[in-house]
C-alpha atoms as a PDB file:
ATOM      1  CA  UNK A   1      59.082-141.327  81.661  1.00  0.00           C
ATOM      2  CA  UNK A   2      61.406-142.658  78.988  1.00  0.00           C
ATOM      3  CA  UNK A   3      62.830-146.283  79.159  1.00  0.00           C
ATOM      4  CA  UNK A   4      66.474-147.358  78.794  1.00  0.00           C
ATOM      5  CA  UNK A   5      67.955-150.184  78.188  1.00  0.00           C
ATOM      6  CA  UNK A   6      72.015-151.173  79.202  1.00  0.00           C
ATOM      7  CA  UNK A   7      73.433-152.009  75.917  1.00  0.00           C
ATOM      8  CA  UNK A   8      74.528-155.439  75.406  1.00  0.00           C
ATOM      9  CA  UNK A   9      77.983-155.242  77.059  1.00  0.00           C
ATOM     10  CA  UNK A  10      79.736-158.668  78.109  1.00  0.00           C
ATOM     11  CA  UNK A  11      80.589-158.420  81.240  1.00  0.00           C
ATOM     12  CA  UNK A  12      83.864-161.019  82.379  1.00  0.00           C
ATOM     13  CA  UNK A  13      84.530-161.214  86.377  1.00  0.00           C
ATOM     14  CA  UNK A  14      87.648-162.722  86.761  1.00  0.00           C
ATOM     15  CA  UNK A  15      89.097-162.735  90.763  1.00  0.00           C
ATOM     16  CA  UNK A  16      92.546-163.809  92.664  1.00  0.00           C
ATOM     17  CA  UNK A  17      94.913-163.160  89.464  1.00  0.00           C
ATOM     18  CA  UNK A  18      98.659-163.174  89.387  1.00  0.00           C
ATOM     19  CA  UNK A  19     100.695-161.319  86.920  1.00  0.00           C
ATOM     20  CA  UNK A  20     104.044-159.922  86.823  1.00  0.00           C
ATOM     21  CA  UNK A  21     103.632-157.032  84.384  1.00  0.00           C
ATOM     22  CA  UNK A  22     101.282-155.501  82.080  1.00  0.00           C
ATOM     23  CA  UNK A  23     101.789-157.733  79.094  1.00  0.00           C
ATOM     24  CA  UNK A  24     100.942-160.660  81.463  1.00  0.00           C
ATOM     25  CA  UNK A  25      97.833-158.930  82.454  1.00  0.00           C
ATOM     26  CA  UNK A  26      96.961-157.721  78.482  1.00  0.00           C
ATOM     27  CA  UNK A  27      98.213-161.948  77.811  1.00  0.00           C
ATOM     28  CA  UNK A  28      95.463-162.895  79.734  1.00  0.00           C
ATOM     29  CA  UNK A  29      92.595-160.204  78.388  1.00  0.00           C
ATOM     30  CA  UNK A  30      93.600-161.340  75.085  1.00  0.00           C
ATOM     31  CA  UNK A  31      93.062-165.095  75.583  1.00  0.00           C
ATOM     32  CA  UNK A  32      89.492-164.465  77.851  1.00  0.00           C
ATOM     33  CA  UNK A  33      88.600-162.805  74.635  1.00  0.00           C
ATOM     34  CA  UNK A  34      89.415-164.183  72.060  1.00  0.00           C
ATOM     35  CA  UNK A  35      88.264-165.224  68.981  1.00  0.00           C
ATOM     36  CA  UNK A  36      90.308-166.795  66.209  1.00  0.00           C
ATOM     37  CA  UNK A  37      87.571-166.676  63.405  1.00  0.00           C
ATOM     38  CA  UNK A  38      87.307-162.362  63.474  1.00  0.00           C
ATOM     39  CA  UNK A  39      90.935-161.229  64.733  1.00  0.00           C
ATOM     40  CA  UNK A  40      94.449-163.177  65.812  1.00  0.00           C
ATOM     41  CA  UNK A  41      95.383-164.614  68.821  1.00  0.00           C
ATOM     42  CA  UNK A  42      97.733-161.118  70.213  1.00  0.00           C
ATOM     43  CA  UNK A  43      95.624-159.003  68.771  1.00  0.00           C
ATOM     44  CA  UNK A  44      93.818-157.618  71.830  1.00  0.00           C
ATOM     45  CA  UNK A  45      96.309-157.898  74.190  1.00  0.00           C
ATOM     46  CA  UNK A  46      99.012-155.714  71.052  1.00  0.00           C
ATOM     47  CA  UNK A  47      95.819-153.113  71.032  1.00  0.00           C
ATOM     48  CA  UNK A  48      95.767-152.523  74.734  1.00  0.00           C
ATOM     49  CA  UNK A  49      99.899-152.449  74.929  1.00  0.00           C
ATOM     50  CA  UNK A  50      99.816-149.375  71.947  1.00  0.00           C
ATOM     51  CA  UNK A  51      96.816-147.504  74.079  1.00  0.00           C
ATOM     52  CA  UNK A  52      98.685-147.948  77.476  1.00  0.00           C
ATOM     53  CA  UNK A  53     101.845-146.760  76.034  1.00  0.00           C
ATOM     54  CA  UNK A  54     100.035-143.272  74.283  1.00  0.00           C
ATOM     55  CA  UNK A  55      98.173-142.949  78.011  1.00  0.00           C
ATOM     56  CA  UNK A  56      98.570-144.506  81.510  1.00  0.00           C
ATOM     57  CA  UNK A  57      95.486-146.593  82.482  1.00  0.00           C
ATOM     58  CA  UNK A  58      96.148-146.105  86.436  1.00  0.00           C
ATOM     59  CA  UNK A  59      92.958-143.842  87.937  1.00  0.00           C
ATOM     60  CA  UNK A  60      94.293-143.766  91.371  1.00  0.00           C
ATOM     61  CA  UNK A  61      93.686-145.653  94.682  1.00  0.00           C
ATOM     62  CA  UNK A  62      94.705-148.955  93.062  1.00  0.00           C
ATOM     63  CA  UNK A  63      92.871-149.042  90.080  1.00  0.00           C
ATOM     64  CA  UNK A  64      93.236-148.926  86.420  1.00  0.00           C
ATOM     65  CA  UNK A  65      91.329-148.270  83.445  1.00  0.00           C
ATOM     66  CA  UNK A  66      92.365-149.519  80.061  1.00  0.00           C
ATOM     67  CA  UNK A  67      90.682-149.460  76.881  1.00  0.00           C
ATOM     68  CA  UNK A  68      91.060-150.352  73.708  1.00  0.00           C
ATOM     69  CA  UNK A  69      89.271-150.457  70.139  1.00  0.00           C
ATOM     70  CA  UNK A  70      89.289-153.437  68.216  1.00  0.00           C
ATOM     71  CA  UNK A  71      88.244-153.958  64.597  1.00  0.00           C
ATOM     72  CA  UNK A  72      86.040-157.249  64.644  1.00  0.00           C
ATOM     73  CA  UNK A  73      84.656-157.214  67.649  1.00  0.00           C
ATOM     74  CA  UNK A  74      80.675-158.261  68.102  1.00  0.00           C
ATOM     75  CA  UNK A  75      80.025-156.787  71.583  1.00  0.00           C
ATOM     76  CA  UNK A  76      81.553-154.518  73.615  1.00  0.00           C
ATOM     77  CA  UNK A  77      84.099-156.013  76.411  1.00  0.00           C
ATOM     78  CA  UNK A  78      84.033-154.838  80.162  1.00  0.00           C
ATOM     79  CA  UNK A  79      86.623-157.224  81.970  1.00  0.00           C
ATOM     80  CA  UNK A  80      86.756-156.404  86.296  1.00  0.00           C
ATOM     81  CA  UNK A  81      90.456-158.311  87.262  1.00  0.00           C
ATOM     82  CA  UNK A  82      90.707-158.622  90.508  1.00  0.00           C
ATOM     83  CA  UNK A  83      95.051-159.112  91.422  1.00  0.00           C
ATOM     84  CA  UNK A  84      95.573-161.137  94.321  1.00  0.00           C
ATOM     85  CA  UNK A  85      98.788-159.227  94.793  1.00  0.00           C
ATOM     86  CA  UNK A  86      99.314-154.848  93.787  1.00  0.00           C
ATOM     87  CA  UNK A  87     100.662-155.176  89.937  1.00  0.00           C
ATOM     88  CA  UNK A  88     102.961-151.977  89.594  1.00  0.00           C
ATOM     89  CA  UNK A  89     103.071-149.419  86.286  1.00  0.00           C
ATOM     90  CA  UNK A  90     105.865-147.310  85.807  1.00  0.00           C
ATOM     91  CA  UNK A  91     105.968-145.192  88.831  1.00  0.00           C
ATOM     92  CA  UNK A  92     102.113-145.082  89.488  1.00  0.00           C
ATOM     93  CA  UNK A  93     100.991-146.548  93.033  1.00  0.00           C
ATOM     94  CA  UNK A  94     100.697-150.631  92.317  1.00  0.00           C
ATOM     95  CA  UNK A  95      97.169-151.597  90.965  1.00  0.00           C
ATOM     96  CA  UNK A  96      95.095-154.147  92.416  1.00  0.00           C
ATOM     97  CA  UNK A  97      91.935-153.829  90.149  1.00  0.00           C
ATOM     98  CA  UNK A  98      91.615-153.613  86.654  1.00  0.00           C
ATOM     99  CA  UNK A  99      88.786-152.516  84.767  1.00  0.00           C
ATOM    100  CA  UNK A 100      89.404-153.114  80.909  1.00  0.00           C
ATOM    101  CA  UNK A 101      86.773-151.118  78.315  1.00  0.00           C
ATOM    102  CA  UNK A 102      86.990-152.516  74.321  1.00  0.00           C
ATOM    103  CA  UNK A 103      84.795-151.651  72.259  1.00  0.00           C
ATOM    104  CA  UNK A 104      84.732-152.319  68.075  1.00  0.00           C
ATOM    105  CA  UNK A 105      86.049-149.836  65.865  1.00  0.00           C
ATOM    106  CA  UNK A 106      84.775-147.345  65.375  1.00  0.00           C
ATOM    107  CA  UNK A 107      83.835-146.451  68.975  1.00  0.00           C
ATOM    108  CA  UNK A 108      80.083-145.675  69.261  1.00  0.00           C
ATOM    109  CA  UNK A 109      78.368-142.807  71.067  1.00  0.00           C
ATOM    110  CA  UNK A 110      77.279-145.287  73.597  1.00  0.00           C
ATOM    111  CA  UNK A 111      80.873-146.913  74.195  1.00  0.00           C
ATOM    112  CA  UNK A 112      82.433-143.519  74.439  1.00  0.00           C
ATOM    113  CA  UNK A 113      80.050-142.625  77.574  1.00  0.00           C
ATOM    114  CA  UNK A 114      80.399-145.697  79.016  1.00  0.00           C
ATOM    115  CA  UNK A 115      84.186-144.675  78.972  1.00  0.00           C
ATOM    116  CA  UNK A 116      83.355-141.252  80.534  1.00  0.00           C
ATOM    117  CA  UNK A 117      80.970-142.950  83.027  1.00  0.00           C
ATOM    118  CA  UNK A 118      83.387-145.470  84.685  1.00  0.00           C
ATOM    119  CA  UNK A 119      86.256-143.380  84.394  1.00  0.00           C
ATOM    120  CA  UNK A 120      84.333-140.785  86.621  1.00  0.00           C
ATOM    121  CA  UNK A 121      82.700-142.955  88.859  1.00  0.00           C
ATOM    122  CA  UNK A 122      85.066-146.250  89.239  1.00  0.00           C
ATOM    123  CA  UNK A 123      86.557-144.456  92.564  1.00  0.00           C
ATOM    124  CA  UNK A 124      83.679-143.941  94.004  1.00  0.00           C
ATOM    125  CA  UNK A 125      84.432-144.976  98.225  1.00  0.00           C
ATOM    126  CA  UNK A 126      81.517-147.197  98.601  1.00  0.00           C
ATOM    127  CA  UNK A 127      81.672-149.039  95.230  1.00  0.00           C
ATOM    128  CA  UNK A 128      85.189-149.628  95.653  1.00  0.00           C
ATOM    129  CA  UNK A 129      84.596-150.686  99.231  1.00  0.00           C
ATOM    130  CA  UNK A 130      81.766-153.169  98.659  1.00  0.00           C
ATOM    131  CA  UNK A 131      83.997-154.408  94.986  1.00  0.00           C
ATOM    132  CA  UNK A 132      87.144-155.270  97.020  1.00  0.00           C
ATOM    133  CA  UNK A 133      84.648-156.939 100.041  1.00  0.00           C
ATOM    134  CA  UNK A 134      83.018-159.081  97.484  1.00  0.00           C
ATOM    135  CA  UNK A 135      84.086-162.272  97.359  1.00  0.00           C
ATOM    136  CA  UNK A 136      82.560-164.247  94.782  1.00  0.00           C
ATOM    137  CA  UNK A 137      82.478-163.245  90.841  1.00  0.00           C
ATOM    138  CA  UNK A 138      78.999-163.113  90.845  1.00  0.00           C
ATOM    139  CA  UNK A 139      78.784-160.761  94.211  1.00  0.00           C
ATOM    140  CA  UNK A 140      81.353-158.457  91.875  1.00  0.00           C
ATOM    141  CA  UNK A 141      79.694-158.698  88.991  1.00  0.00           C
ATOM    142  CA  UNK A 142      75.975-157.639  90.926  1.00  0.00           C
ATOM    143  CA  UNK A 143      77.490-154.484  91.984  1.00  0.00           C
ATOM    144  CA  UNK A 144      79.467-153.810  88.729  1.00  0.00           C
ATOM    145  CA  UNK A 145      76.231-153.885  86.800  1.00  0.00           C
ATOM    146  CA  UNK A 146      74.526-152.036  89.933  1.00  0.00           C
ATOM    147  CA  UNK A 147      76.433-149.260  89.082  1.00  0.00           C
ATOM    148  CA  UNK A 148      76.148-148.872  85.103  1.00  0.00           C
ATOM    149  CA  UNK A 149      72.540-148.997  85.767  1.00  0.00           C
ATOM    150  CA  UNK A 150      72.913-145.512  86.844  1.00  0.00           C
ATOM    151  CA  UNK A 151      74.440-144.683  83.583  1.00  0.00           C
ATOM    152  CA  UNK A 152      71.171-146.176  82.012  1.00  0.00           C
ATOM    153  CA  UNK A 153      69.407-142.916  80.879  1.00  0.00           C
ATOM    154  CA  UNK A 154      72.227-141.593  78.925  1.00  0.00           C
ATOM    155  CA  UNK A 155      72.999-144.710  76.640  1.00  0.00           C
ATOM    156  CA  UNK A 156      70.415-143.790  73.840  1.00  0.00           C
ATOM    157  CA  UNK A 157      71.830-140.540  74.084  1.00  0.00           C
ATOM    158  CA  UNK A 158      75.358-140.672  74.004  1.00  0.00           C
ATOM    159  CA  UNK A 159      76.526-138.382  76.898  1.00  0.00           C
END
């Protein structure tokens, strides 16, 4: 039986969060990540703004994936926002949890699935259920790594 490992993904749980629009939401991405010494403050936050505007990041049922590539970065990013109150884009039902993918340029094999992966299994009625029920960051973040466990034998191979 072969062994897999998860890549080394930072996961950031952040829960109860206010924002008014999008670019308040990408504001706040931006400053959880950032890092002055490889890219500039508005960086992240101007990346996820251009790949929202080419493609809607709402999934359905409330939730939204965004993702972005950014030149500079040492890990890939998966950030869970949890919005105390339904944040609405363009005519899409409100959201009221964010998911937000970045990976450095250029996007790996392994960053791509993990893409495919949680776009295909974020609305999932349990997980969803038991994410929304949690109610402490490190409850979330359990069953957030829970499920890309079961993505675990396709890192190595890209699918």
């Amino acid at each position: 039986m072969e062994t897999y490992l998860l890549p080394d993904i930072g996961l950031d749980v952040r829960l109860g969060l206010e924002f008014d629009t999008i670019a308040s939401l990408f504001d706040t991405v931006d400053r959880i990540v950032a890092d002055p010494r490889r890219y500039p403050a508005g960086h992240v936050a101007m990346r996820l703004q251009l790949r929202h505007e080419r493609q809607s990041m709402g999934l359905g049922q409330g939730v939204a994936l965004c993702n972005a590539e950014i030149r500079h970065l040492r890990r890939t990013r998966l950030l869970y926002l949890r919005l105390k109150q339904p944040l609405r884009l363009s005519s899409l039902e409100p959201i009221q949890d964010a998911f937000i993918l970045l990976a450095a340029y250029p996007v790996s094999p392994t960053d791509h699935a993990l893409l495919t992966f949680l776009r295909d299994n974020l609305l999932q009625r349990r997980f969803l259920q038991a994410l929304r029920a949690g109610e402490g960051s490190d409850t979330v973040r359990e069953l957030i790594l829970d499920l890309l466990t079961r993505l675990q034998p396709h890192w190595d191979r890209g699918t």
